[in-house]
Protein backbone atom coordinates (compact mmCIF):
# COMPACT_ATOMS: atom_id res chain seq x y z
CA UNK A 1 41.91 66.97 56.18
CA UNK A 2 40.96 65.01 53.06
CA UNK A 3 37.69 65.49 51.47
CA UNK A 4 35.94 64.13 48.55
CA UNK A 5 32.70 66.25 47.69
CA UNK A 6 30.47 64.74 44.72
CA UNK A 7 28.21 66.79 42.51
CA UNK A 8 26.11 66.98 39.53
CA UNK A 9 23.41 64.72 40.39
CA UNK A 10 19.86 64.94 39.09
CA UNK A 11 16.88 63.85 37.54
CA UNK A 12 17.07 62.75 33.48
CA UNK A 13 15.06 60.64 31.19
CA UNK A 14 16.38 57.76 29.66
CA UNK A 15 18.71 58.45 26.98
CA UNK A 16 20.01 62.10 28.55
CA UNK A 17 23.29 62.63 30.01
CA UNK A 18 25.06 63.93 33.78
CA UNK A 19 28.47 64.76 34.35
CA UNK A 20 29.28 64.41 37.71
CA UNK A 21 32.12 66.03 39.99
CA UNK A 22 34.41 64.88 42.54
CA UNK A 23 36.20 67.70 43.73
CA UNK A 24 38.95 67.02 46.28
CA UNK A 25 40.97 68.59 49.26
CA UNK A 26 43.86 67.92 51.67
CA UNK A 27 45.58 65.70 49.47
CA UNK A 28 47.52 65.67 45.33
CA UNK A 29 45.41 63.75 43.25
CA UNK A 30 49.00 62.89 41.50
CA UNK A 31 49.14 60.03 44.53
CA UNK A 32 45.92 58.51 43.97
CA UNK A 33 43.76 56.64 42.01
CA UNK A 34 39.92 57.99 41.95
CA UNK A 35 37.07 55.49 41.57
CA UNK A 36 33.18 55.56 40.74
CA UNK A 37 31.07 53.35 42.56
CA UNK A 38 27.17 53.69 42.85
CA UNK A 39 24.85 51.97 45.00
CA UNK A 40 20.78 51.45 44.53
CA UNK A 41 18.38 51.08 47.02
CA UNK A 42 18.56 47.43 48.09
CA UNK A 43 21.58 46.45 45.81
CA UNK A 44 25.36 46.16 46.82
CA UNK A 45 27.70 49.02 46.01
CA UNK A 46 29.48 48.32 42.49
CA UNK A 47 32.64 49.55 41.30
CA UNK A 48 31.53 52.28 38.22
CA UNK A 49 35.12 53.36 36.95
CA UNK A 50 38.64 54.53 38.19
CA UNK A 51 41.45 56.85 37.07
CA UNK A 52 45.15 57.46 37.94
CA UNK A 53 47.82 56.59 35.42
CA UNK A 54 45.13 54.24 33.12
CA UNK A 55 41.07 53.91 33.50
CA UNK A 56 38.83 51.08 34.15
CA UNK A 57 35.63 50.61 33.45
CA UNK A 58 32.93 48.33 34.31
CA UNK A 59 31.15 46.50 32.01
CA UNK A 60 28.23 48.46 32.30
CA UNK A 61 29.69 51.65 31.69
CA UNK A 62 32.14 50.74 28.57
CA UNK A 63 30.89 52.88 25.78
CA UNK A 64 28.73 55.19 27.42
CA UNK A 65 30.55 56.99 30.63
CA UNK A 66 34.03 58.90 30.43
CA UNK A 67 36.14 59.07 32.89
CA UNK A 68 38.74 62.33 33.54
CA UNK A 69 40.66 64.11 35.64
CA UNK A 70 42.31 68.17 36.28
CA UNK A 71 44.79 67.67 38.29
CA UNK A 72 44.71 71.78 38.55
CA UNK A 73 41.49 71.46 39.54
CA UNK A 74 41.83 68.35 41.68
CA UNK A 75 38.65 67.69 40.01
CA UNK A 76 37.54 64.15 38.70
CA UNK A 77 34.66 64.03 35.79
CA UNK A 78 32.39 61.45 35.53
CA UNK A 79 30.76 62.09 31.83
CA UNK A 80 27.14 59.89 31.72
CA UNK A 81 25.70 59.65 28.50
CA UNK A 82 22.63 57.20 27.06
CA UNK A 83 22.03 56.95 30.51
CA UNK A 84 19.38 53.75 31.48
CA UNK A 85 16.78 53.56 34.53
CA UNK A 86 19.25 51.00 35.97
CA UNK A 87 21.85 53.55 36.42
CA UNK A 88 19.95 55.31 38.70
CA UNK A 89 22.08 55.31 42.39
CA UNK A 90 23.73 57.14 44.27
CA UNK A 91 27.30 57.78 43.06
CA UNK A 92 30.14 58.03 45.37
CA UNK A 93 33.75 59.17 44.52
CA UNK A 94 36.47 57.61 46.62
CA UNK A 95 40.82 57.76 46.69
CA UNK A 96 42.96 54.81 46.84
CA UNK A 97 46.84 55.23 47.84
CA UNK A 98 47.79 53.77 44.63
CA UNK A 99 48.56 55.21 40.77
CA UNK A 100 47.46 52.25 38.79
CA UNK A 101 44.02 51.31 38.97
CA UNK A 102 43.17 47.36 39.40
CA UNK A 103 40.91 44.93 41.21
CA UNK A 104 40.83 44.78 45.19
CA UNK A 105 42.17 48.61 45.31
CA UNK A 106 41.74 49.79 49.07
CA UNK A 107 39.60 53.01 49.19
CA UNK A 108 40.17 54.60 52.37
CA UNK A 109 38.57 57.80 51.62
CA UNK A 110 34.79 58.56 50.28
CA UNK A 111 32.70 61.65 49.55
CA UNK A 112 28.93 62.17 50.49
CA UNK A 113 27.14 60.58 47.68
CA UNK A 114 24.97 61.92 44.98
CA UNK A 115 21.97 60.94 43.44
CA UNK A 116 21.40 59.75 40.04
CA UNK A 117 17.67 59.06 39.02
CA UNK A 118 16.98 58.34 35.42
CA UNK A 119 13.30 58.19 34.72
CA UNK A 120 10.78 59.11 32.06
């Protein structure tokens, strides 16, 4: 079965950091690329960042969120930092059949979702 379980959501004040977890089952990471995406209340889901054999970011996230990956672990890191009240979402982690990351990827699998809420 594959899985994709996010964690390390929370509560910060602007300026503080997260790292969140994507931790994932039934399937070699080796095969797939792993994206970011987030999604506030009321606003579209937008792609955050992706890894397999390069990264992407999005705009908003160049400079202040990293991006990695333990394969050993099948673990993927998303590293926050300066974070802003308009990151707050939920995040989701989701695979793609694909090891290069690029526009229009097909994510056919998605974990739970966890929240991000940056406020002072």
């Amino acid at each position: 079965q594959l899985q994709l379980v996010e964690s390390g959501g929370g509560l910060v004040q602007p300026g503080g950091s997260l790292r969140l977890s994507c931790a994932a089952s039934g399937f070699a990471l080796d095969y797939y690329a792993i994206g970011w995406f987030r999604q506030a209340p009321g606003k579209e889901r937008e792609g955050v960042s992706c890894i397999s054999r390069n990264t992407k970011y999005a705009d908003s996230a160049k400079g202040r969120f990293t991006i990695s990956r333990d394969n050993a672990k099948k673990t993927v890191y998303l590293q926050m930092n300066s974070l802003k009240p308009e990151d707050t979402a939920v995040y989701y982690c989701a695979a793609s059949s694909s090891t290069w990351c690029e526009r229009n990827l097909r994510y056919d699998y998605w974990g739970q979702g966890t929240q991000v809420t940056v406020s002072s």
